[in-house]
Structure formats: C-alpha cells, structure tokens
PDB file of N, CA and C in Angstrom:
ATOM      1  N   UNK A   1     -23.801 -18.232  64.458  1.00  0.00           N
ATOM      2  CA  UNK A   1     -23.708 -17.048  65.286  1.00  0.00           C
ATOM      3  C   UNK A   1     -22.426 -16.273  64.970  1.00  0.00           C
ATOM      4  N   UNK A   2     -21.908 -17.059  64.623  1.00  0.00           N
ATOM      5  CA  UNK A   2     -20.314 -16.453  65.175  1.00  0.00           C
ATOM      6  C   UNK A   2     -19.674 -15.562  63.030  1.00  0.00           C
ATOM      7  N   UNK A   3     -20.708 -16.343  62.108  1.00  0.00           N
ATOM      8  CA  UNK A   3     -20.824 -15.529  60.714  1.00  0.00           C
ATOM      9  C   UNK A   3     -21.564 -14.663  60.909  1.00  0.00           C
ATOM     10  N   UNK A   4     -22.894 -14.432  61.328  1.00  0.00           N
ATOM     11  CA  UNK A   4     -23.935 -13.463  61.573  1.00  0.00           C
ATOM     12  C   UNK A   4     -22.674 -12.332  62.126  1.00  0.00           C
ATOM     13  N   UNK A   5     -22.231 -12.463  63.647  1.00  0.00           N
ATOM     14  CA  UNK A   5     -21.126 -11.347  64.150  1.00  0.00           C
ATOM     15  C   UNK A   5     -19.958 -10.874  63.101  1.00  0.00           C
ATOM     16  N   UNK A   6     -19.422 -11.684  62.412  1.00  0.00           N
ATOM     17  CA  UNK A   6     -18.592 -11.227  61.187  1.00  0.00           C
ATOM     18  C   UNK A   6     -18.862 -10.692  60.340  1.00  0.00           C
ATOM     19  N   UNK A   7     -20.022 -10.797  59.475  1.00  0.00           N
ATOM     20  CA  UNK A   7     -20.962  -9.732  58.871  1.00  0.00           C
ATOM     21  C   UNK A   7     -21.309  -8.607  59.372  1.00  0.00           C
ATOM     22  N   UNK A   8     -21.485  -8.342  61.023  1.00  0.00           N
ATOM     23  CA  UNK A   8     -22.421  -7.094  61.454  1.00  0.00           C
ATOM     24  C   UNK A   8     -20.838  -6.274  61.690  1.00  0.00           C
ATOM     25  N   UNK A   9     -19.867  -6.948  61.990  1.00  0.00           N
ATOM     26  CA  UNK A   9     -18.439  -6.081  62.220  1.00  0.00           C
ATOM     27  C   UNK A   9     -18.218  -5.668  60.979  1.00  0.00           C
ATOM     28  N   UNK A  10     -18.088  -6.761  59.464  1.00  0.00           N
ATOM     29  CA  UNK A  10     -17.758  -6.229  58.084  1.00  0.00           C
ATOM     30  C   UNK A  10     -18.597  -5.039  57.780  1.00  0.00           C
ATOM     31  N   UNK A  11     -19.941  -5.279  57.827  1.00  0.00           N
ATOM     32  CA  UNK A  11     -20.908  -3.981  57.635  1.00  0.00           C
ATOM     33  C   UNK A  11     -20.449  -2.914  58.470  1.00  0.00           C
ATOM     34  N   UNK A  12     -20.098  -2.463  59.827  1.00  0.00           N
ATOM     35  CA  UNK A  12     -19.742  -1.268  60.652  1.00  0.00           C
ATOM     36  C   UNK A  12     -18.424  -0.980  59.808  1.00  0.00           C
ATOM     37  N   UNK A  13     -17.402  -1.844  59.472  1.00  0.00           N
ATOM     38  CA  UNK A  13     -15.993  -1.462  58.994  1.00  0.00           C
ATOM     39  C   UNK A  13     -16.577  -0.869  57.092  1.00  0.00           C
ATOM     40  N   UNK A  14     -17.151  -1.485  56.855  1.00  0.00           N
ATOM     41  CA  UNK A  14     -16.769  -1.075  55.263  1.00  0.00           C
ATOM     42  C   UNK A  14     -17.455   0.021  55.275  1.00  0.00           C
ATOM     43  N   UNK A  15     -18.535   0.254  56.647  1.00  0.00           N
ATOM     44  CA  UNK A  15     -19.576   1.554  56.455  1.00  0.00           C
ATOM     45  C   UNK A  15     -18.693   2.740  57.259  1.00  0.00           C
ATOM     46  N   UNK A  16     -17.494   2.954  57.791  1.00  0.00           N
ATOM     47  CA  UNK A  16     -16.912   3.802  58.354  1.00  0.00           C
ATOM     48  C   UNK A  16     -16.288   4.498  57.846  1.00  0.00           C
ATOM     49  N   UNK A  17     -16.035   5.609  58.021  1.00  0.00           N
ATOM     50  CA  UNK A  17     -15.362   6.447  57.340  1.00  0.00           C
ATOM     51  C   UNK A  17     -13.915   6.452  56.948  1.00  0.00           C
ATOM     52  N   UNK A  18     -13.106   5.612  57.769  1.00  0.00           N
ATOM     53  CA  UNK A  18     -11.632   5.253  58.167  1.00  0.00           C
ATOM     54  C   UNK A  18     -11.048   4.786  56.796  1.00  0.00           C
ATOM     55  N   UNK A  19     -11.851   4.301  56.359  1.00  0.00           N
ATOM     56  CA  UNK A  19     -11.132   3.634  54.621  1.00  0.00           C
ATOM     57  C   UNK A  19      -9.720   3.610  54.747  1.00  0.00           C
ATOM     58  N   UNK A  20      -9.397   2.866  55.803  1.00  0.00           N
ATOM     59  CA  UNK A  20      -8.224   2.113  56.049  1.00  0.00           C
ATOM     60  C   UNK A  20      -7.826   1.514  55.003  1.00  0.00           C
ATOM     61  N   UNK A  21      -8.720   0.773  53.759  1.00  0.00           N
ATOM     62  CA  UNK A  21      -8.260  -0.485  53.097  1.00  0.00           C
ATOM     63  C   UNK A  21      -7.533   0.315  51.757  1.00  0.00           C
ATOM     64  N   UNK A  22      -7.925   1.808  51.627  1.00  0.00           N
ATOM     65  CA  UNK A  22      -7.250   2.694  50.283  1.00  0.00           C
ATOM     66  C   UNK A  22      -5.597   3.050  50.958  1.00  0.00           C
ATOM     67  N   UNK A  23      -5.250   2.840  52.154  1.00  0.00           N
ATOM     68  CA  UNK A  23      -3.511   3.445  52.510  1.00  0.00           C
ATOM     69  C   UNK A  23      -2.943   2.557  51.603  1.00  0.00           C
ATOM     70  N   UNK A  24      -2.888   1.465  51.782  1.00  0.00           N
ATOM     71  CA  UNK A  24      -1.709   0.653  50.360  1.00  0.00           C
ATOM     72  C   UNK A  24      -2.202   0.807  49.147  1.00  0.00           C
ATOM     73  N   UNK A  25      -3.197   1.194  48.314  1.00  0.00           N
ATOM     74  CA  UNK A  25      -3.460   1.928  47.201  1.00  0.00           C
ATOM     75  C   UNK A  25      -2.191   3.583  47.186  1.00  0.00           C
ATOM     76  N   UNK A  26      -2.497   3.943  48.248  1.00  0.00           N
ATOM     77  CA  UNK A  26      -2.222   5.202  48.177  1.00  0.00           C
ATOM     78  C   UNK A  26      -1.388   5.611  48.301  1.00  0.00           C
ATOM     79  N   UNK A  27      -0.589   4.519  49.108  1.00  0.00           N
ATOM     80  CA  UNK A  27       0.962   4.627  49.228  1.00  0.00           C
ATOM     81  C   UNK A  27       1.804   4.273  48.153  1.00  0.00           C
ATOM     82  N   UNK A  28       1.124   3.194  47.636  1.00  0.00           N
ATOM     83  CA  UNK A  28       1.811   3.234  46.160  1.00  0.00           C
ATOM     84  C   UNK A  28       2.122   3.969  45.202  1.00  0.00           C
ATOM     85  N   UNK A  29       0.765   4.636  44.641  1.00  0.00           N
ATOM     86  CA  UNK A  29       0.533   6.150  44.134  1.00  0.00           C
ATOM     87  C   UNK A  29       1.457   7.094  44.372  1.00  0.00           C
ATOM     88  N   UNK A  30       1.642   7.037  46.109  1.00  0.00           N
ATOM     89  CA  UNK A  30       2.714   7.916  46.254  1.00  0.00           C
ATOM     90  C   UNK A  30       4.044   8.228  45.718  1.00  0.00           C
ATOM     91  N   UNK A  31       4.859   6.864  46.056  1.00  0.00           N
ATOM     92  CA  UNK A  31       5.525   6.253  45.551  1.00  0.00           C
ATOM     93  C   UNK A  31       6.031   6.556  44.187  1.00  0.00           C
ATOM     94  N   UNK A  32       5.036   6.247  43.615  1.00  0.00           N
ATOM     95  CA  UNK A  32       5.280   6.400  42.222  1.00  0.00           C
ATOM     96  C   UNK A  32       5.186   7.670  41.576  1.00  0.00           C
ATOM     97  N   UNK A  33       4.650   8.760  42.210  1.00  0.00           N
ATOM     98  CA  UNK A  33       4.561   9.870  42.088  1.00  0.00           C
ATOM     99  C   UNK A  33       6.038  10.712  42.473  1.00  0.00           C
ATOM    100  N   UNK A  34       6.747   9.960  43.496  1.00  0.00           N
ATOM    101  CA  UNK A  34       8.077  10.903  43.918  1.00  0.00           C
ATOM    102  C   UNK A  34       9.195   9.942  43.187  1.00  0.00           C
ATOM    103  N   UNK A  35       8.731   8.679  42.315  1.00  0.00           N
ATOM    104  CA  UNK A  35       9.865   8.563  41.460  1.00  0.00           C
ATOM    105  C   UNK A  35       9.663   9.048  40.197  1.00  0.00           C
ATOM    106  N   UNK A  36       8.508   9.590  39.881  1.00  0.00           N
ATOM    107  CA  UNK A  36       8.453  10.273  38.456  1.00  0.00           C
ATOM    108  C   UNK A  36       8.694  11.610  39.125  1.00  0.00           C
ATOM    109  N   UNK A  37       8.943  12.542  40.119  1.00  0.00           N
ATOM    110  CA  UNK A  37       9.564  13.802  40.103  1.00  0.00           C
ATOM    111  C   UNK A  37      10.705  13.668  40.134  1.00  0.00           C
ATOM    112  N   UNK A  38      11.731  12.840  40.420  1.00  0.00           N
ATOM    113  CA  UNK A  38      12.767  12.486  40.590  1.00  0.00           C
ATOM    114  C   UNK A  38      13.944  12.099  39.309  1.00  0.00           C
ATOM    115  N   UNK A  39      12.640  11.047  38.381  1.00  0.00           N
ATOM    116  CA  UNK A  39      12.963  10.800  37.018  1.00  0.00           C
ATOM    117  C   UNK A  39      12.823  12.606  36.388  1.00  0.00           C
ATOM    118  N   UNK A  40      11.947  13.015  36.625  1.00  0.00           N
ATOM    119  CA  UNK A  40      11.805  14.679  35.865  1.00  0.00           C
ATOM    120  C   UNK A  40      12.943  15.453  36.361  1.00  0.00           C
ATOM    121  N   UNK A  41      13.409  14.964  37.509  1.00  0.00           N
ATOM    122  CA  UNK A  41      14.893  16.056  38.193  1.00  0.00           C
ATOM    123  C   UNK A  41      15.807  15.768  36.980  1.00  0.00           C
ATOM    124  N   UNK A  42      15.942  14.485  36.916  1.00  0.00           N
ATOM    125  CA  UNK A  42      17.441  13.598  36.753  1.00  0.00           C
ATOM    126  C   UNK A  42      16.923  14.370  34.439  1.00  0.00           C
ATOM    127  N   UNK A  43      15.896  14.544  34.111  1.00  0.00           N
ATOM    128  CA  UNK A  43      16.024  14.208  33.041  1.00  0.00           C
ATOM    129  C   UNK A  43      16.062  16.122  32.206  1.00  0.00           C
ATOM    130  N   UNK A  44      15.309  16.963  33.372  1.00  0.00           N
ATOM    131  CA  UNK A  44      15.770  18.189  33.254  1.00  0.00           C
ATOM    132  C   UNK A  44      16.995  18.722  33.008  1.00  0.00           C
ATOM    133  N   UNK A  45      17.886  18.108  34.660  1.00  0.00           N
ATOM    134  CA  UNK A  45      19.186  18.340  34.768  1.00  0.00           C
ATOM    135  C   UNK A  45      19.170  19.909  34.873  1.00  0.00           C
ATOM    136  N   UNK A  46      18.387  20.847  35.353  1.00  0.00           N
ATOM    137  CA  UNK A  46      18.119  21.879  35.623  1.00  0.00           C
ATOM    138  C   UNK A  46      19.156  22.694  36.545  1.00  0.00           C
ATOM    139  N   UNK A  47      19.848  23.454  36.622  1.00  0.00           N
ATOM    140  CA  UNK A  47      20.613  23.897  37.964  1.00  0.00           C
ATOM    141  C   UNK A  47      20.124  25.103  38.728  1.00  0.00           C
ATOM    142  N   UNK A  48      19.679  24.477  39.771  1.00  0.00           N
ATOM    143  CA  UNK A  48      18.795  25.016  41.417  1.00  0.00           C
ATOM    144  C   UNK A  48      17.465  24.850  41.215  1.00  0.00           C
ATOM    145  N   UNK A  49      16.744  24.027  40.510  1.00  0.00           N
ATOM    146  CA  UNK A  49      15.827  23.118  40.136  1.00  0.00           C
ATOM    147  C   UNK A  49      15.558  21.824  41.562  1.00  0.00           C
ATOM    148  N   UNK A  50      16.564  21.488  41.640  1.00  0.00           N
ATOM    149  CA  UNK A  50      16.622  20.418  43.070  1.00  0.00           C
ATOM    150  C   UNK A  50      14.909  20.636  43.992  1.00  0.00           C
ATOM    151  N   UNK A  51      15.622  21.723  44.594  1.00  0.00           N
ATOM    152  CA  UNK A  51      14.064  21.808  45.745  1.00  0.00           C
ATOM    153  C   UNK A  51      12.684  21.765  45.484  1.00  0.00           C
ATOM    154  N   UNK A  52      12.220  22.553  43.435  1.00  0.00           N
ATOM    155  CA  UNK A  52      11.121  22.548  42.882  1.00  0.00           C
ATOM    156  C   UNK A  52      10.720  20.871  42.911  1.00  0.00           C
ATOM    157  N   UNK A  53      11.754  20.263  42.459  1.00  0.00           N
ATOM    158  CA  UNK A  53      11.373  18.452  42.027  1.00  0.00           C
ATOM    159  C   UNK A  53      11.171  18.313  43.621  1.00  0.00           C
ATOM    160  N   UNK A  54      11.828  18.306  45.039  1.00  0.00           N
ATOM    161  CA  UNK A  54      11.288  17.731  45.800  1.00  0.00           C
ATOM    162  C   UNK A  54       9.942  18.162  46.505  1.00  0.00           C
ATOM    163  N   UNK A  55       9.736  19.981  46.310  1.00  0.00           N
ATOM    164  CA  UNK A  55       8.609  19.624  46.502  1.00  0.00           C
ATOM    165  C   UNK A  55       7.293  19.415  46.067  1.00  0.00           C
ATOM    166  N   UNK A  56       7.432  19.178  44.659  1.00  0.00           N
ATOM    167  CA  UNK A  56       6.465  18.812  43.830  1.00  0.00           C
ATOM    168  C   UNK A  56       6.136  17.070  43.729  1.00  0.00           C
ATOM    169  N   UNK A  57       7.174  16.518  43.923  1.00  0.00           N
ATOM    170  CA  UNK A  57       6.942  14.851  44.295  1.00  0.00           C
ATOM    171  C   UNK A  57       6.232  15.126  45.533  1.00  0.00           C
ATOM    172  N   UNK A  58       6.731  15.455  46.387  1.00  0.00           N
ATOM    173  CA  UNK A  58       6.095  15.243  48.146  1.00  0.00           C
ATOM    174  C   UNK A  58       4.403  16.059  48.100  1.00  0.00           C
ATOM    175  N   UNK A  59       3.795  16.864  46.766  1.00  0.00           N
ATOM    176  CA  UNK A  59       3.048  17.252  46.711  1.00  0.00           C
ATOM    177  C   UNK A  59       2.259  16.677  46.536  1.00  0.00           C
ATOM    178  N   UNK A  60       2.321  16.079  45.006  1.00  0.00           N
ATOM    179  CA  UNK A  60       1.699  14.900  44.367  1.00  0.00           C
ATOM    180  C   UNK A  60       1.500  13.812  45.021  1.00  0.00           C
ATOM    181  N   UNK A  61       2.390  13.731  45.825  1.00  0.00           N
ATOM    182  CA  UNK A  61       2.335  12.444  46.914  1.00  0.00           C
ATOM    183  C   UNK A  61       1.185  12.412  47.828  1.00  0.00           C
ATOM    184  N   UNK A  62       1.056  13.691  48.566  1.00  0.00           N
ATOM    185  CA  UNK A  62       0.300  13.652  49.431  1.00  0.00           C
ATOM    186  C   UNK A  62      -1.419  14.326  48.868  1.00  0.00           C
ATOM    187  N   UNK A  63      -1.124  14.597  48.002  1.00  0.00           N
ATOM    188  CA  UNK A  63      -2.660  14.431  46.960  1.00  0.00           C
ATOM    189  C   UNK A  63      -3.331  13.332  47.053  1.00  0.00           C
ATOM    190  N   UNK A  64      -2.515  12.037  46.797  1.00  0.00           N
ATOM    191  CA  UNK A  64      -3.321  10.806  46.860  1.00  0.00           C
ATOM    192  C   UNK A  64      -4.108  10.538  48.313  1.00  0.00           C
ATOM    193  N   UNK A  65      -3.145  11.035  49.128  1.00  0.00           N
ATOM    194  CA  UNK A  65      -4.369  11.093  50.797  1.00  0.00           C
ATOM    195  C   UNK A  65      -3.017  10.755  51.712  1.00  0.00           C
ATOM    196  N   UNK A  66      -3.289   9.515  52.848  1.00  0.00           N
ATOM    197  CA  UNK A  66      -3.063   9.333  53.881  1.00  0.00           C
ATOM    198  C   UNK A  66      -1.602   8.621  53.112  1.00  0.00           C
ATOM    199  N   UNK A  67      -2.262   7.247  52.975  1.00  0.00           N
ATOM    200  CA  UNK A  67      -0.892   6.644  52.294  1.00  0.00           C
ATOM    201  C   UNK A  67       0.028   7.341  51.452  1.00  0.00           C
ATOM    202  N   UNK A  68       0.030   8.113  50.396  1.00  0.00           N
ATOM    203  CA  UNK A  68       0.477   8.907  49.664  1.00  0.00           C
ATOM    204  C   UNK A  68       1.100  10.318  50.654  1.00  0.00           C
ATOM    205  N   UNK A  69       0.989  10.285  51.681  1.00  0.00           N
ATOM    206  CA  UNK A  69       1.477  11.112  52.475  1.00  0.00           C
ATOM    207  C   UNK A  69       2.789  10.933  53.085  1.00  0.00           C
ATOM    208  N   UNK A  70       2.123   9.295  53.480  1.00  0.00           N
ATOM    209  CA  UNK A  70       3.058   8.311  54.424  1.00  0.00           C
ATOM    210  C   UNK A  70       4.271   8.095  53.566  1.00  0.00           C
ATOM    211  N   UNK A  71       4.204   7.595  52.676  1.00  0.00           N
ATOM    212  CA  UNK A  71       5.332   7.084  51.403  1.00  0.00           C
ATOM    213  C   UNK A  71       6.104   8.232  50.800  1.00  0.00           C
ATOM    214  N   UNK A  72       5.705   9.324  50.685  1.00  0.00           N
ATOM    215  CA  UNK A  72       6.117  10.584  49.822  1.00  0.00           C
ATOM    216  C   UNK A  72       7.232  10.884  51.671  1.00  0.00           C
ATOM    217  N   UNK A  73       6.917  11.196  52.740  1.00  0.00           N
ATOM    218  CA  UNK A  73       7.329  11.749  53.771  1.00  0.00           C
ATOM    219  C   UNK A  73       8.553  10.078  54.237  1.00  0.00           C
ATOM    220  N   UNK A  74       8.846   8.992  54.403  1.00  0.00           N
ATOM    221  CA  UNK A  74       9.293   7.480  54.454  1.00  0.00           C
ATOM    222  C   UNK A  74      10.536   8.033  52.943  1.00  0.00           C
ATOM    223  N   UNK A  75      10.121   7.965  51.882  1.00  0.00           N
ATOM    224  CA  UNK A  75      10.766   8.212  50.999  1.00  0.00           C
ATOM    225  C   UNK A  75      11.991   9.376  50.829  1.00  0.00           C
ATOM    226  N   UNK A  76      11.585  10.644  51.677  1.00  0.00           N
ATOM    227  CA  UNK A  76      12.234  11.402  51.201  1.00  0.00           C
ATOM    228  C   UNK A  76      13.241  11.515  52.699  1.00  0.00           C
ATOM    229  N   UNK A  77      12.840  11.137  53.704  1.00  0.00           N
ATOM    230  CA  UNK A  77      13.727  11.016  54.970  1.00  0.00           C
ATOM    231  C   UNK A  77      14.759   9.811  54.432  1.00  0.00           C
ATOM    232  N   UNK A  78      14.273   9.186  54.244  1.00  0.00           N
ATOM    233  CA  UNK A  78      15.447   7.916  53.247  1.00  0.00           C
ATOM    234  C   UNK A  78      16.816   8.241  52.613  1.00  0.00           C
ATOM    235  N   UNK A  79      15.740   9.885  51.435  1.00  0.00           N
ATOM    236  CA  UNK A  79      16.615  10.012  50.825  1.00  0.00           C
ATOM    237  C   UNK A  79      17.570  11.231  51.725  1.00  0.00           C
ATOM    238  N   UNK A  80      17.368  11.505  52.246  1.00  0.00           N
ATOM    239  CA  UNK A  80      18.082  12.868  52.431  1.00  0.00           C
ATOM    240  C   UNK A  80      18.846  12.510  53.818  1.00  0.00           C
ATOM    241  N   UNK A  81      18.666  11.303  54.596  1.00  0.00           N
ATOM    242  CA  UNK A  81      19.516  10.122  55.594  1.00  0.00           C
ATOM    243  C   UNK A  81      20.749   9.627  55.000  1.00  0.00           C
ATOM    244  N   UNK A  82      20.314   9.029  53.595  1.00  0.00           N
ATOM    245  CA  UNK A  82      22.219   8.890  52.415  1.00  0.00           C
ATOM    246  C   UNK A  82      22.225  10.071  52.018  1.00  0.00           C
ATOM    247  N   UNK A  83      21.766  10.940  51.724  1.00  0.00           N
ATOM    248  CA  UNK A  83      22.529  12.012  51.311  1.00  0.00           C
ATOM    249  C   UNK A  83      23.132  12.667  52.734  1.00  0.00           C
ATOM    250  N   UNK A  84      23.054  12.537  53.915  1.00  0.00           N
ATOM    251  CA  UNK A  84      23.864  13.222  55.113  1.00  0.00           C
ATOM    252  C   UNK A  84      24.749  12.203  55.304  1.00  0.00           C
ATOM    253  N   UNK A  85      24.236  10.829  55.215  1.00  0.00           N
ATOM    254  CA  UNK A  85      25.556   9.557  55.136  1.00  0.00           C
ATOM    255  C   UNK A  85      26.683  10.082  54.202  1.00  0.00           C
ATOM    256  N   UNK A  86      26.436  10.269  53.635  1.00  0.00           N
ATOM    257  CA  UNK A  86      27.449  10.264  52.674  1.00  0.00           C
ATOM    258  C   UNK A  86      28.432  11.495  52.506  1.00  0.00           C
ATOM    259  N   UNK A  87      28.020  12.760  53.493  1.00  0.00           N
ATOM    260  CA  UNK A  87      28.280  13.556  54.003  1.00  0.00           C
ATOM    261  C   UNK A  87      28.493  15.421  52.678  1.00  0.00           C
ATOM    262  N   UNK A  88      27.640  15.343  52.095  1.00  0.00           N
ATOM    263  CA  UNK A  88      27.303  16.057  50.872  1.00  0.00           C
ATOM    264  C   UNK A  88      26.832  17.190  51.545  1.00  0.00           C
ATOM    265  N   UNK A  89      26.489  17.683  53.328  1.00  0.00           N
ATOM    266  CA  UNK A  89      25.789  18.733  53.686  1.00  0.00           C
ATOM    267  C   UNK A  89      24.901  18.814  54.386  1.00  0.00           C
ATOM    268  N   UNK A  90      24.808  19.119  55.326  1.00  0.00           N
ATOM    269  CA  UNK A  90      23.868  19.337  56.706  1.00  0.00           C
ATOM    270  C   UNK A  90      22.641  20.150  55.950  1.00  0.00           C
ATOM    271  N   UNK A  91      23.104  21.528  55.303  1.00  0.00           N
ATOM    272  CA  UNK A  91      22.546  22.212  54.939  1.00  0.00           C
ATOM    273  C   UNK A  91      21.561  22.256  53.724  1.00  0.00           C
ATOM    274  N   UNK A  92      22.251  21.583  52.655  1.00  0.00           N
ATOM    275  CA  UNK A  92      21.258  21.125  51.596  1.00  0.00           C
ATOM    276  C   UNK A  92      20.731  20.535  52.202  1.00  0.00           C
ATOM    277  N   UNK A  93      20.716  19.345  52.997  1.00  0.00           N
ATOM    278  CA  UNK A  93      19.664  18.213  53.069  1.00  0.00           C
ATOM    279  C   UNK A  93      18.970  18.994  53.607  1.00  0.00           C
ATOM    280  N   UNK A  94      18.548  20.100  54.735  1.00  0.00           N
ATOM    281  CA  UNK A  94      17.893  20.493  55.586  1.00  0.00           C
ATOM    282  C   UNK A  94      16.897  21.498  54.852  1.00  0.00           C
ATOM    283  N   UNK A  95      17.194  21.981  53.768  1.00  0.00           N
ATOM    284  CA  UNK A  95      16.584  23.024  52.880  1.00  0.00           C
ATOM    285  C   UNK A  95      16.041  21.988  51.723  1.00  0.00           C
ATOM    286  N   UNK A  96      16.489  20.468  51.626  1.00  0.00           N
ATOM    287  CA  UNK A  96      15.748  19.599  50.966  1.00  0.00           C
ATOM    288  C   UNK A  96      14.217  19.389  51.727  1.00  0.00           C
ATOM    289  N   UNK A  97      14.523  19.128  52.829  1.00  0.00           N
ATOM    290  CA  UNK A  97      13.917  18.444  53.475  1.00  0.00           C
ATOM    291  C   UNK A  97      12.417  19.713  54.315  1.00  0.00           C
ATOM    292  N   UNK A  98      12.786  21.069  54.055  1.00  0.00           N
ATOM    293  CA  UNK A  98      11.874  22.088  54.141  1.00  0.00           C
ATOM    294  C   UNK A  98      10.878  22.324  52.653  1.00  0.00           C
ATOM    295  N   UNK A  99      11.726  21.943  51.800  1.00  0.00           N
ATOM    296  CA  UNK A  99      11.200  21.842  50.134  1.00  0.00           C
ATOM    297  C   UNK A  99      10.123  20.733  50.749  1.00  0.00           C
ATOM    298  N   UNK A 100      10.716  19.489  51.160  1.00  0.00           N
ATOM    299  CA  UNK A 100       9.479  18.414  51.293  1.00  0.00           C
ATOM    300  C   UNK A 100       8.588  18.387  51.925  1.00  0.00           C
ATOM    301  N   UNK A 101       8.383  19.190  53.346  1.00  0.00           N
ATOM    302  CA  UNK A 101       7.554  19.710  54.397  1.00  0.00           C
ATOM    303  C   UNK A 101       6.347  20.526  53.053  1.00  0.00           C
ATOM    304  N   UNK A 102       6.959  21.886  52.769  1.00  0.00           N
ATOM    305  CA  UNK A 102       6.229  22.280  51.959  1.00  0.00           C
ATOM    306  C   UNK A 102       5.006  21.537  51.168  1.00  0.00           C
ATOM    307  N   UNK A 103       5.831  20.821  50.335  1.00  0.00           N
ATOM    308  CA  UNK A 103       4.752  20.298  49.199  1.00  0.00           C
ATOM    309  C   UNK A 103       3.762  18.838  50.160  1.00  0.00           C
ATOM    310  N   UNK A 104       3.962  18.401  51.149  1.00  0.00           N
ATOM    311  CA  UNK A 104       2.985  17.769  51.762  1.00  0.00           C
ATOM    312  C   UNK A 104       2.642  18.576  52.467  1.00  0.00           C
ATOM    313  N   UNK A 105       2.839  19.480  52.613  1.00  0.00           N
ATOM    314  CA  UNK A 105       1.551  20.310  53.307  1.00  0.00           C
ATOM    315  C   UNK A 105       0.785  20.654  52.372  1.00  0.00           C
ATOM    316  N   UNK A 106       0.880  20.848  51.547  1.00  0.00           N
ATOM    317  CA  UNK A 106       0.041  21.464  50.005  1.00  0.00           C
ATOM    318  C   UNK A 106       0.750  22.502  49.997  1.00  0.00           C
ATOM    319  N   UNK A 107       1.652  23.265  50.143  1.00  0.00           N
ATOM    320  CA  UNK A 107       2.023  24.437  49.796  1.00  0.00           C
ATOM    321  C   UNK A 107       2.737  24.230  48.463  1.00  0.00           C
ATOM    322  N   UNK A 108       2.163  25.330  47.145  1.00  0.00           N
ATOM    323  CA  UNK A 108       2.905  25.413  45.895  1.00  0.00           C
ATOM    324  C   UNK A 108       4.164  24.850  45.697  1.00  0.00           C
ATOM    325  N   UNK A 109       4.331  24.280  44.912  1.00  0.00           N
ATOM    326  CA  UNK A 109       5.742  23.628  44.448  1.00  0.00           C
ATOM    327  C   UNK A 109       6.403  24.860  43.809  1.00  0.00           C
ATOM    328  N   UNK A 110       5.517  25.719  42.907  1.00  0.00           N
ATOM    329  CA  UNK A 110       6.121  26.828  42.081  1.00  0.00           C
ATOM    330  C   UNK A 110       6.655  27.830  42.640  1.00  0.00           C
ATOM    331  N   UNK A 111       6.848  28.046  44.360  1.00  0.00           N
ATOM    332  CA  UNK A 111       7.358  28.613  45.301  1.00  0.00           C
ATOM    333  C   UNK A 111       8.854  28.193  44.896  1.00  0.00           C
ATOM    334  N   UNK A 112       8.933  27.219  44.557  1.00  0.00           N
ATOM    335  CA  UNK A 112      10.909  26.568  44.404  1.00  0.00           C
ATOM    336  C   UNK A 112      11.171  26.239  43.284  1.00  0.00           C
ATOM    337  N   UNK A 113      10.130  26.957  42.532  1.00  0.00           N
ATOM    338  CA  UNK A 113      10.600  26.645  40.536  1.00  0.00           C
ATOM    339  C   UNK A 113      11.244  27.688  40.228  1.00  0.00           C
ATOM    340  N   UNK A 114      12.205  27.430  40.100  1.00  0.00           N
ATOM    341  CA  UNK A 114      13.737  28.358  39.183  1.00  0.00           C
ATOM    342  C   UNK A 114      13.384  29.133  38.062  1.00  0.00           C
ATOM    343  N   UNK A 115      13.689  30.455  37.748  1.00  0.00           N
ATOM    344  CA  UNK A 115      13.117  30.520  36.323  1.00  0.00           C
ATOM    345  C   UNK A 115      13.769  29.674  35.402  1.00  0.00           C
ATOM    346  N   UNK A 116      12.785  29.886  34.533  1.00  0.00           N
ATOM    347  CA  UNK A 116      13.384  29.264  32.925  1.00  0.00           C
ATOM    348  C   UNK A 116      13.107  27.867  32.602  1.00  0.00           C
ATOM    349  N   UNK A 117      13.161  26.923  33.799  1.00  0.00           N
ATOM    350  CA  UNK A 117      12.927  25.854  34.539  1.00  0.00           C
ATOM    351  C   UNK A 117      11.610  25.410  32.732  1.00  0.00           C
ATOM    352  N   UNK A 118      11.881  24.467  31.654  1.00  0.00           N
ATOM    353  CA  UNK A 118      10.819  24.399  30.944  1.00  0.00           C
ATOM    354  C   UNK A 118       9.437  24.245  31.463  1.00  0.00           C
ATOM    355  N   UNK A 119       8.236  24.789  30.678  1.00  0.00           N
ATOM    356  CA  UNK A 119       6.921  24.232  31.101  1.00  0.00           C
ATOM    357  C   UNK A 119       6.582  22.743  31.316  1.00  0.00           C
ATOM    358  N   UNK A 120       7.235  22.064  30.845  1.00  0.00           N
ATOM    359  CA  UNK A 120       7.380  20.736  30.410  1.00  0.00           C
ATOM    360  C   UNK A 120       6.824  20.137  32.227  1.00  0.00           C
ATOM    361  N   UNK A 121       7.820  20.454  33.125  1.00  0.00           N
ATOM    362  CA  UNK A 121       7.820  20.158  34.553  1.00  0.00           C
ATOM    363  C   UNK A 121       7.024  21.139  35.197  1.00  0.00           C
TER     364      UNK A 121
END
C-alpha cells in the first residue's frame, strides 16, 4: 500500500509543472555564467566596461530560469556586500547593483556597453 501511494505522489510530482528538480541544474549554469562575465571583465580590462559585464552575467544567468536567477542575484549581492566592506563606494556598488537588476530582468546588457568595447564580448 504504502509503494502503490509513493508511486501515485511520484507520478503527480514528476507530472507537475513546478520542475523543482532543474533549480540546482540551473543554478549552477548560473553560476557559471557570471564567472565567465567576470573572467570576460578581468580579461578585456575595458575602462567603464564594469556595468556592461555585470549586466550581461546577471542576464545570462537568469536565461537559465529560476535557479539561474537565484545564483546570478546570491552572487552579485555577495559581490557588491565586499565591495561596500571594503569601502570602495556607496555609489558604484549601487549603480553595480542597478546594472544587475537590469540584466535579470532581461533588459539588454548593450544598454551598458561602452563604445569600442571589442565584438569579442
């Protein structure tokens, strides 16, 4: 009885729409998506480039879905928490951190691409 009920719950869960079981897929993705914009900041070395890389990671991030939302938005409060620790600016971080709003919302990253900025990124 009690396998029969575990089956009829597995069948309602895997048949629901919630696809709960893709957030740690997706968060990973994320993840890995805002350390390769990050690696593309650091390897540009672009100047006023900054805000395009964050919100093009937090974009890509939240492409992957829910998890990729979660991790890209966890990630970049992280970062921009040591960067006010460390006391570098109220103000950058806060215009970082509108760059990152942006690109998880889906709004264009190319809104904060600098000219000249190579095609490459």
């Amino acid at each position: 009885m009690k396998l029969l009920l575990a089956g009829i719950v597995l069948i309602f869960i895997s048949g629901s729409e919630a696809q709960w079981y893709k957030f740690p897929v997706e968060a990973a993705q994320g993840a890995y998506d805002m350390g390769r914009a990050y690696l593309h900041m650091r390897e540009a070395n672009y100047i006023g480039a900054d805000k395009y890389f964050h919100a093009r990671g937090n974009y890509d991030a939240a492409q992957r879905g829910a998890g990729g939302e979660w991790a890209a938005e966890v990630i970049s409060d992280a970062r921009e928490w040591v960067q006010g620790s460390s006391g570098r600016g109220h103000l950058d971080s806060e215009a970082d951190q509108e760059a990152n709003r942006w690109g998880r919302g889906g709004g264009d990253p190319n809104k904060y691409r600098p000219a000249g900025l190579p095609d490459k990124y």
